[in-house]
Every structure is written in C-alpha cells, then in structure tokens.
PDB file of N, CA and C in Angstrom:
ATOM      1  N   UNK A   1       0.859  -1.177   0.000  1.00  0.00           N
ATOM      2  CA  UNK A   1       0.000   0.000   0.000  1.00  0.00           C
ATOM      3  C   UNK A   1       0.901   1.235   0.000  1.00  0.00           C
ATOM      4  N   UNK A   2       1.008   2.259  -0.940  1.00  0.00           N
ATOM      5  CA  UNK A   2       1.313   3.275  -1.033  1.00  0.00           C
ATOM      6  C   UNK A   2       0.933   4.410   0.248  1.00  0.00           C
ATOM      7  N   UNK A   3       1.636   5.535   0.091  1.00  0.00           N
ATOM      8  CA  UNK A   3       0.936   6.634   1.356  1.00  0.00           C
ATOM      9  C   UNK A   3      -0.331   7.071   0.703  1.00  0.00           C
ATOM     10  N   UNK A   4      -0.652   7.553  -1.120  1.00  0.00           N
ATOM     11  CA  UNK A   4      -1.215   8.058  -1.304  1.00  0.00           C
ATOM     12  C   UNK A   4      -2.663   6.824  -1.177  1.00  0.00           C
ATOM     13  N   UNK A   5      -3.162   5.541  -1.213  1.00  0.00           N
ATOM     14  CA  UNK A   5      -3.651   4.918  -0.996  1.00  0.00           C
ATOM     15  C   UNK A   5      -3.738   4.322   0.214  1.00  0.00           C
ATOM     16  N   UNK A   6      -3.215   4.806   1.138  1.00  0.00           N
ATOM     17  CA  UNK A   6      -3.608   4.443   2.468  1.00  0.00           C
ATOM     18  C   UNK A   6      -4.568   5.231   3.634  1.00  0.00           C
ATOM     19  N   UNK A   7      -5.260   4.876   3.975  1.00  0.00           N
ATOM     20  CA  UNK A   7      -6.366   5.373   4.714  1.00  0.00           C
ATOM     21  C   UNK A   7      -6.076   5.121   6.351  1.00  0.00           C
ATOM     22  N   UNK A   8      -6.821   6.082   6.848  1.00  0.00           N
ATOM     23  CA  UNK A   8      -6.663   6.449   8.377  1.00  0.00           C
ATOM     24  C   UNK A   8      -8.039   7.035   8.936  1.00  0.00           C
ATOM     25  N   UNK A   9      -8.112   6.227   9.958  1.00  0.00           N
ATOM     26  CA  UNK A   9      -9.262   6.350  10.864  1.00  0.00           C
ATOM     27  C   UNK A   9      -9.080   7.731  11.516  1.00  0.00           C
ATOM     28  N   UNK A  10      -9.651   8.846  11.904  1.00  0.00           N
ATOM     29  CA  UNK A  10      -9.463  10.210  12.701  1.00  0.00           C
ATOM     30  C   UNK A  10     -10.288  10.168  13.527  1.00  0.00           C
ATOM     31  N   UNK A  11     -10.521  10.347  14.719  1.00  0.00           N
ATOM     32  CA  UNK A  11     -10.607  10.977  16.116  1.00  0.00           C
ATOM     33  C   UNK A  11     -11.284  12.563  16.365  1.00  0.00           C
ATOM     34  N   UNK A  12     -12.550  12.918  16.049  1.00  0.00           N
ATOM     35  CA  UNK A  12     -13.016  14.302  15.960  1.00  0.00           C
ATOM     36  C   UNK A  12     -13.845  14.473  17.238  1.00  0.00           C
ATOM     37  N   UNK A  13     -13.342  15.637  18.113  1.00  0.00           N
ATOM     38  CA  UNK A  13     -13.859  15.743  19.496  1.00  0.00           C
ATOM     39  C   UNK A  13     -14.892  16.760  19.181  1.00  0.00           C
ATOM     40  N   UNK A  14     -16.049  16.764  19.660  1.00  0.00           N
ATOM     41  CA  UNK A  14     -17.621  17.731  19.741  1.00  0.00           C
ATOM     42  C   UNK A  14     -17.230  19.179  19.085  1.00  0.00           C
ATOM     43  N   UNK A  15     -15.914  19.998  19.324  1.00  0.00           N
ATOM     44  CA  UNK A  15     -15.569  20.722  18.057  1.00  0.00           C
ATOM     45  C   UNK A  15     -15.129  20.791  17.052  1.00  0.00           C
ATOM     46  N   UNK A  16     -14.855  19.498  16.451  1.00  0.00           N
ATOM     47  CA  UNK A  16     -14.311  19.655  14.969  1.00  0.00           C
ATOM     48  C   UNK A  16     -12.749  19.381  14.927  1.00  0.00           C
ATOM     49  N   UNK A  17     -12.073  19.037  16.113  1.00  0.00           N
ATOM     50  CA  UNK A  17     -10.863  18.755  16.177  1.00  0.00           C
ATOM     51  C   UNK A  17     -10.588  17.570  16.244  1.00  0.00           C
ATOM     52  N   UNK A  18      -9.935  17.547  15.441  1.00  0.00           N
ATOM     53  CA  UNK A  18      -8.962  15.831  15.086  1.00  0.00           C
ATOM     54  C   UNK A  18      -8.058  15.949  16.400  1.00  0.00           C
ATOM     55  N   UNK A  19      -8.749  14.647  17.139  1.00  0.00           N
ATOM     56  CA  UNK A  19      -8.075  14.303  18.798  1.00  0.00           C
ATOM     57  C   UNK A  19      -7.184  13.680  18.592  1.00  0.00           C
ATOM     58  N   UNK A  20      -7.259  12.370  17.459  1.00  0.00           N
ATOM     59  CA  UNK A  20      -6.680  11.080  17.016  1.00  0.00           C
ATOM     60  C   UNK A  20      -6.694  10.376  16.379  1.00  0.00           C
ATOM     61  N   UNK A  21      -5.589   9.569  15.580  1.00  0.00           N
ATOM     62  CA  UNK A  21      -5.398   9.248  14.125  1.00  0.00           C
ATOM     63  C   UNK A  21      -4.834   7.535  14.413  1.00  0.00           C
ATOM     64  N   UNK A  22      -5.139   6.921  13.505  1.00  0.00           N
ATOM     65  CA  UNK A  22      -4.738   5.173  13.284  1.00  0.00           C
ATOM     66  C   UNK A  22      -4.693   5.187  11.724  1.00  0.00           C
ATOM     67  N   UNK A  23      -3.797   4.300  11.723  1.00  0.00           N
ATOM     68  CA  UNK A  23      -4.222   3.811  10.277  1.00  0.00           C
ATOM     69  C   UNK A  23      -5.505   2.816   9.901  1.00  0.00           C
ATOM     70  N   UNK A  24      -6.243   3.031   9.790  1.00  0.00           N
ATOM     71  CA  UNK A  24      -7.599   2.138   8.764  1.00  0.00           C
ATOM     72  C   UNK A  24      -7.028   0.958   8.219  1.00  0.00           C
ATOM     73  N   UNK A  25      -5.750   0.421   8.207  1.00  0.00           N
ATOM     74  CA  UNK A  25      -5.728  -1.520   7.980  1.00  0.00           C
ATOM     75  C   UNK A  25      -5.426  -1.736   9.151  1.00  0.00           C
ATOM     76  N   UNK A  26      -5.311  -0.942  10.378  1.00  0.00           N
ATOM     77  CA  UNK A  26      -5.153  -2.033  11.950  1.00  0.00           C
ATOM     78  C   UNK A  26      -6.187  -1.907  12.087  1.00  0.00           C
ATOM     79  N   UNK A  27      -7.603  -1.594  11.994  1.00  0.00           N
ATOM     80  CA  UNK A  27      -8.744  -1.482  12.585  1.00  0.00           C
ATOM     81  C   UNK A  27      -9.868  -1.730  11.803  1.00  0.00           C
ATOM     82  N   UNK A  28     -10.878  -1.931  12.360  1.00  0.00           N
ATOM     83  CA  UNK A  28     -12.120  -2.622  11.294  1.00  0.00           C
ATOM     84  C   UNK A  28     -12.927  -1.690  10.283  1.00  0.00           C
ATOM     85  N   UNK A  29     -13.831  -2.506   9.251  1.00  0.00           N
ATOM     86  CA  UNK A  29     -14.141  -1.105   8.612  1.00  0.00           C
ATOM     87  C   UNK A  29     -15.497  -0.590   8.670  1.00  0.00           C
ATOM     88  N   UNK A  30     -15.861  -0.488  10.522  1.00  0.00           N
ATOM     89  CA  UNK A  30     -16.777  -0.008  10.828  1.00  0.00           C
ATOM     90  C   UNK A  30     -15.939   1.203  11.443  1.00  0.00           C
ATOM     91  N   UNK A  31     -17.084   2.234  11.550  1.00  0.00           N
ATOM     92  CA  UNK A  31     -16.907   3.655  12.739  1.00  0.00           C
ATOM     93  C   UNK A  31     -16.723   2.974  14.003  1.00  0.00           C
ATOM     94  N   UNK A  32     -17.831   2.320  14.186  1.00  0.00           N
ATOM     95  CA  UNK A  32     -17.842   1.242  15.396  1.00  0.00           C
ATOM     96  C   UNK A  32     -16.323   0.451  16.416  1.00  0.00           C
ATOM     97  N   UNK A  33     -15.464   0.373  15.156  1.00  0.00           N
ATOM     98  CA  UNK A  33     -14.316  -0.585  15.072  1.00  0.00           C
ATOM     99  C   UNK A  33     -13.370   0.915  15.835  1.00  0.00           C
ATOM    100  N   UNK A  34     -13.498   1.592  14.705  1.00  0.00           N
ATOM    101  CA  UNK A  34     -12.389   2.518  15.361  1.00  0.00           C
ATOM    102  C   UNK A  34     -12.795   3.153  16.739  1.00  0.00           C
ATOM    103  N   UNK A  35     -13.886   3.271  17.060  1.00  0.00           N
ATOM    104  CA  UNK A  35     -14.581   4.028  18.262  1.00  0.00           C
ATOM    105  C   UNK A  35     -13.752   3.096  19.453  1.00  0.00           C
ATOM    106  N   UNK A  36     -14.108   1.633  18.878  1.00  0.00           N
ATOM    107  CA  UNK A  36     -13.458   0.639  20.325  1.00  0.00           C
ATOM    108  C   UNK A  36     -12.251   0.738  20.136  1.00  0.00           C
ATOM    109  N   UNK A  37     -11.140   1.032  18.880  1.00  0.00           N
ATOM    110  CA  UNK A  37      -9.911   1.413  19.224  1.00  0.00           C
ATOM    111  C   UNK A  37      -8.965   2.352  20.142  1.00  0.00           C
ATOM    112  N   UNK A  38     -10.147   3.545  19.992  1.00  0.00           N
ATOM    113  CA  UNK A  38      -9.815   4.386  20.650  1.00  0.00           C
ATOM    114  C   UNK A  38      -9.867   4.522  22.374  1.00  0.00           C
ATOM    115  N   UNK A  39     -10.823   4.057  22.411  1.00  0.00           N
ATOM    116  CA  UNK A  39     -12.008   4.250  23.473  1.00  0.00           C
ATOM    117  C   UNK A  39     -12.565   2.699  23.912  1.00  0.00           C
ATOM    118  N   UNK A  40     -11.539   2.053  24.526  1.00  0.00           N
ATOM    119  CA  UNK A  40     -11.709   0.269  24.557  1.00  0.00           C
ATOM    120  C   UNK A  40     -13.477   0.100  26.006  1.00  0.00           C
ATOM    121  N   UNK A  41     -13.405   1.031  26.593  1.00  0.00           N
ATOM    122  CA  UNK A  41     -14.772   0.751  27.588  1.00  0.00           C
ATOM    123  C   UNK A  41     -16.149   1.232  26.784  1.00  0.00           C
ATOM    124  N   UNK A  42     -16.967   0.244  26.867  1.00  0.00           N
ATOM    125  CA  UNK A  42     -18.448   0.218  26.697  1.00  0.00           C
ATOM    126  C   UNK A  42     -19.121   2.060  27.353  1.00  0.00           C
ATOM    127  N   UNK A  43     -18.682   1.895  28.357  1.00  0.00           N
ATOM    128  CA  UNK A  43     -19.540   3.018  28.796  1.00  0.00           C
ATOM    129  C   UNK A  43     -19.055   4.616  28.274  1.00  0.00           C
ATOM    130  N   UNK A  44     -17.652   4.535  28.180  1.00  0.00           N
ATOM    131  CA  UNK A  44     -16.869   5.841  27.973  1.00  0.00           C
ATOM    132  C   UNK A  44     -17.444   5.792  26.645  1.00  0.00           C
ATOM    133  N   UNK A  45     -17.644   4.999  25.606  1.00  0.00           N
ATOM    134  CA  UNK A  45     -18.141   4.695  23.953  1.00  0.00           C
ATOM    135  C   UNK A  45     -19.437   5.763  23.950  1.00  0.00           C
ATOM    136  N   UNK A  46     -20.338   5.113  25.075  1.00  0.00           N
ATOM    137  CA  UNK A  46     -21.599   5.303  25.040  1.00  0.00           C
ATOM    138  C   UNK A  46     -21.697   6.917  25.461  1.00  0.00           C
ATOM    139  N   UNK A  47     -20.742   7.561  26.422  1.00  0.00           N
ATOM    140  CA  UNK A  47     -20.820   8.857  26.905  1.00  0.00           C
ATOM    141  C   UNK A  47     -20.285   9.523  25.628  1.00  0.00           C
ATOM    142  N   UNK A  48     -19.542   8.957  25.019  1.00  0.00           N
ATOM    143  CA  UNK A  48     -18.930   9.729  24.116  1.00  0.00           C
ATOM    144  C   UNK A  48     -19.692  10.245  22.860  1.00  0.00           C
ATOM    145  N   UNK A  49     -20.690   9.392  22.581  1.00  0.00           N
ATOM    146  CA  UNK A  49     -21.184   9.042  21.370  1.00  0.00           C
ATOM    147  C   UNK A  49     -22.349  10.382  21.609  1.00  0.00           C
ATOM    148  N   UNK A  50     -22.680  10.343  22.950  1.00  0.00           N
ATOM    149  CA  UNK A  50     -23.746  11.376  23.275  1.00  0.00           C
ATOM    150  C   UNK A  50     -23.256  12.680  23.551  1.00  0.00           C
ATOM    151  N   UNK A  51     -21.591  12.784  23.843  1.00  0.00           N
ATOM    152  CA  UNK A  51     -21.502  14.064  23.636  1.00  0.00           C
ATOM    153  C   UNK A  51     -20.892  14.883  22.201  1.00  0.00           C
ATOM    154  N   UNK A  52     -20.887  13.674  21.455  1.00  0.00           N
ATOM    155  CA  UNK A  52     -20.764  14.163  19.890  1.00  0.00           C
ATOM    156  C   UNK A  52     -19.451  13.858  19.331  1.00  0.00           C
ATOM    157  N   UNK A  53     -18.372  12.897  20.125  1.00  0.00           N
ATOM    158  CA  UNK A  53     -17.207  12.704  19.159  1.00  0.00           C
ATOM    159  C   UNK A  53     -17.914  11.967  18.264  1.00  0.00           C
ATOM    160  N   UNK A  54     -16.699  11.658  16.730  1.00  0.00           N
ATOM    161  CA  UNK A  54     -17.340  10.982  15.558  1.00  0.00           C
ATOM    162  C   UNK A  54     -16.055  10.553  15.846  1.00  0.00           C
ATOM    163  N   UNK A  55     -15.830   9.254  14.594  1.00  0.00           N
ATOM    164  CA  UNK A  55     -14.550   8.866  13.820  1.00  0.00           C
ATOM    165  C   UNK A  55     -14.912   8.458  12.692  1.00  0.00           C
ATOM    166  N   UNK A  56     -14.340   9.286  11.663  1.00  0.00           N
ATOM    167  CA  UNK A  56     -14.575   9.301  10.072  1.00  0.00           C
ATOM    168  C   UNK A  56     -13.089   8.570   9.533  1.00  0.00           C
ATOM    169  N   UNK A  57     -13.443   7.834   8.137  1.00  0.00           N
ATOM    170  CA  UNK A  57     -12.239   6.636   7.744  1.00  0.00           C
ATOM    171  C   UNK A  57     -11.885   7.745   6.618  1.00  0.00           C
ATOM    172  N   UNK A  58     -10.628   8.512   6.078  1.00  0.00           N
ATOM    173  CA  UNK A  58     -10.364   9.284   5.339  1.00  0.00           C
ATOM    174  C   UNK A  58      -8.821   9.139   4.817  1.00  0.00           C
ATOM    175  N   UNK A  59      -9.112   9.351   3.381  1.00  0.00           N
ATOM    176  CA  UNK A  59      -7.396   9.364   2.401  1.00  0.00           C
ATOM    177  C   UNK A  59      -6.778  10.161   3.662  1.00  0.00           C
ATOM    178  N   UNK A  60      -5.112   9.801   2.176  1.00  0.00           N
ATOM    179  CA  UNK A  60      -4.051  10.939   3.281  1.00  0.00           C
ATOM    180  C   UNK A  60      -4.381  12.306   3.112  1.00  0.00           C
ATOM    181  N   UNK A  61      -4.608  12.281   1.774  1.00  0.00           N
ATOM    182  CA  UNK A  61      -4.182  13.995   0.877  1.00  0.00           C
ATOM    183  C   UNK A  61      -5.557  14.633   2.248  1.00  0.00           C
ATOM    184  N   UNK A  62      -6.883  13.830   2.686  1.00  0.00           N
ATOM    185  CA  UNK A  62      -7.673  14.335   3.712  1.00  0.00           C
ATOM    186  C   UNK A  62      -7.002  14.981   4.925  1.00  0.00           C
ATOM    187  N   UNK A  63      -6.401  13.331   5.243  1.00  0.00           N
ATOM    188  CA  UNK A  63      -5.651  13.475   6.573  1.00  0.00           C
ATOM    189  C   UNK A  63      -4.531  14.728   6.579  1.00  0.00           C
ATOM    190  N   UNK A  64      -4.071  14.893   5.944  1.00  0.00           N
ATOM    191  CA  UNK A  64      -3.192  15.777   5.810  1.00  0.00           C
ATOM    192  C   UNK A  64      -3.562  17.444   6.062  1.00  0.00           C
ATOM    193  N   UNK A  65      -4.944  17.347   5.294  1.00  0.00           N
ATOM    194  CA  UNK A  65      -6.229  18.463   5.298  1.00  0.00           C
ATOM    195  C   UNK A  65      -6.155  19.099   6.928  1.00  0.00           C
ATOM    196  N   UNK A  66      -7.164  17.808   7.133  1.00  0.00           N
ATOM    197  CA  UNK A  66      -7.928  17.844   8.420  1.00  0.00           C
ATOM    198  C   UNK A  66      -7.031  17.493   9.612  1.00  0.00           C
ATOM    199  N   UNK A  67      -6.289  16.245   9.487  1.00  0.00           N
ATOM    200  CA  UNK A  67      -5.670  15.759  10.790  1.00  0.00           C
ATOM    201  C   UNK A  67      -4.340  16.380  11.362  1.00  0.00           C
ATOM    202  N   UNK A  68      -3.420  16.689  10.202  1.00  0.00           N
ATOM    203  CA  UNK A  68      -2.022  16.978  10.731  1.00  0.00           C
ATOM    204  C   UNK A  68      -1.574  18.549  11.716  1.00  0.00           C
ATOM    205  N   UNK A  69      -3.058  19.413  10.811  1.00  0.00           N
ATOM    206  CA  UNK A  69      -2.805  20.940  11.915  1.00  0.00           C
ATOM    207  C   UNK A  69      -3.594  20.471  13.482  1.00  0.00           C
ATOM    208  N   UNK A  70      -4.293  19.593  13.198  1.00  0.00           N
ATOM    209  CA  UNK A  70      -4.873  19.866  14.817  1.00  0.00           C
ATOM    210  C   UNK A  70      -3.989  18.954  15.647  1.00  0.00           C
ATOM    211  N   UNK A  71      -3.465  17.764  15.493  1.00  0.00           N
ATOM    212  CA  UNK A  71      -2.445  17.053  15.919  1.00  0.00           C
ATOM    213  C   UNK A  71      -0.941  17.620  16.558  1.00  0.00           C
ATOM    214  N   UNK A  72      -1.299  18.269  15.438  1.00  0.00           N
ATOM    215  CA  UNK A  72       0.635  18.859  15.490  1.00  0.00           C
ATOM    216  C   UNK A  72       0.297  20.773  16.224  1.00  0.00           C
ATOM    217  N   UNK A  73      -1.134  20.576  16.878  1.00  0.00           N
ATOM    218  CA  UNK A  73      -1.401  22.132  17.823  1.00  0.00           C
ATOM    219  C   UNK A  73      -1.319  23.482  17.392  1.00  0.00           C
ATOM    220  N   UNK A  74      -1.960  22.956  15.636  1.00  0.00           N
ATOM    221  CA  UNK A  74      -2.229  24.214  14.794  1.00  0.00           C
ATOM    222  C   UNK A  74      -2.665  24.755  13.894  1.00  0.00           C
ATOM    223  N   UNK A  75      -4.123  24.206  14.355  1.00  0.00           N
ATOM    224  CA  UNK A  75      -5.302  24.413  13.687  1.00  0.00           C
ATOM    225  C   UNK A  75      -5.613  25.378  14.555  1.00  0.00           C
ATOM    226  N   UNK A  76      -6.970  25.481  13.915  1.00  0.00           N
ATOM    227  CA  UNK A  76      -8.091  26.650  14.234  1.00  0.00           C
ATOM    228  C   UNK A  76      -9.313  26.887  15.024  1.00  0.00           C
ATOM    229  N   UNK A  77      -9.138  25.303  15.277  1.00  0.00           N
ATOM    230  CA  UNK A  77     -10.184  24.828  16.559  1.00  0.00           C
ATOM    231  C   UNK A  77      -9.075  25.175  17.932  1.00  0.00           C
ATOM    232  N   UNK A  78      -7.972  25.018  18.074  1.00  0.00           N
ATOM    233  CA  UNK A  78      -7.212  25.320  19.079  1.00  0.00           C
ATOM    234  C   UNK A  78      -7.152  27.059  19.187  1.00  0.00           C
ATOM    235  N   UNK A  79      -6.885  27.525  18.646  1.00  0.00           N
ATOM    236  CA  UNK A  79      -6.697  29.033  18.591  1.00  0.00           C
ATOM    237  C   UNK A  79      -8.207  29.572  19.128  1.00  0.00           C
ATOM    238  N   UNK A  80      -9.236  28.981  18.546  1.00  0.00           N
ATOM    239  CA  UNK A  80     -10.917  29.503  18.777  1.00  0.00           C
ATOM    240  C   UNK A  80     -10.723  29.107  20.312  1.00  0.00           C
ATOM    241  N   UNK A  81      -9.985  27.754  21.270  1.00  0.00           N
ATOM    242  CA  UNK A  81     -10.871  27.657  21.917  1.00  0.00           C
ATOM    243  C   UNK A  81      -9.496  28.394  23.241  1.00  0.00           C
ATOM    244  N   UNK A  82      -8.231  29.029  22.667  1.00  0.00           N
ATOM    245  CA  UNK A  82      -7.861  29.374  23.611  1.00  0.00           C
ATOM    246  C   UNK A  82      -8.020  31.201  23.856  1.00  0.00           C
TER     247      UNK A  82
END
C-alpha cells in the first residue's frame, strides 16, 4: 500500500478537532471498530457518542487536510478555543 492509498481512521472531538489518528488496515471497517480502538470501555463509547465525538475513515491527501494541523497544535479549533 502506497501513502497516497492508504487510509486512516481520525478521532473528531464535539468541536471539529482531530483528537486522534490510526491507520484504517489495523482497525475494522466499521466507525464502530475505530470508536473501540480508541475508546476500549463500553460506557466511555456510550458517553462519548452522546456528547458528539465521531470517527470518520479518510485518504491521506484528507488526513493531511484535516488531521495533521490539529495534531501537530495548529489548527483553528485550538486558537478559537484558547
């Protein structure tokens, strides 16, 4: 698998910030799959789900988009919320 063909699971907390990143061939190819990657307890899943994290399965050229400024503490969801 190439970088440009490889996919990654992301980690988006109730504002729009990419919390956390996997690659999408260690993990299943449900939302579901990556949720328990992240987040291995039933109940923390269930709190979570209700306070609005997601995990979306996305290319790199995405990841790169979306995941690498909020990761690397420099995006725009960080700046809004300090």
């Amino acid at each position: 698998m190439t970088t440009s063909t490889r996919t990654f699971w992301i980690r988006i907390n109730p504002q729009g910030c990419v919390d956390g990143s996997t690659l999408g061939e260690y993990v299943g190819p449900l939302g579901e799959d990556a949720h328990k990657e992240f987040t291995p307890r039933v109940a923390d899943r269930r709190r979570e789900a209700a306070e609005g994290w997601r995990h979306e399965l996305i290319g790199h050229d995405e990841w790169r988009q979306r995941a690498e400024p909020c990761l690397r503490g420099k995006c725009s969801h960080r700046k809004a919320s300090a």
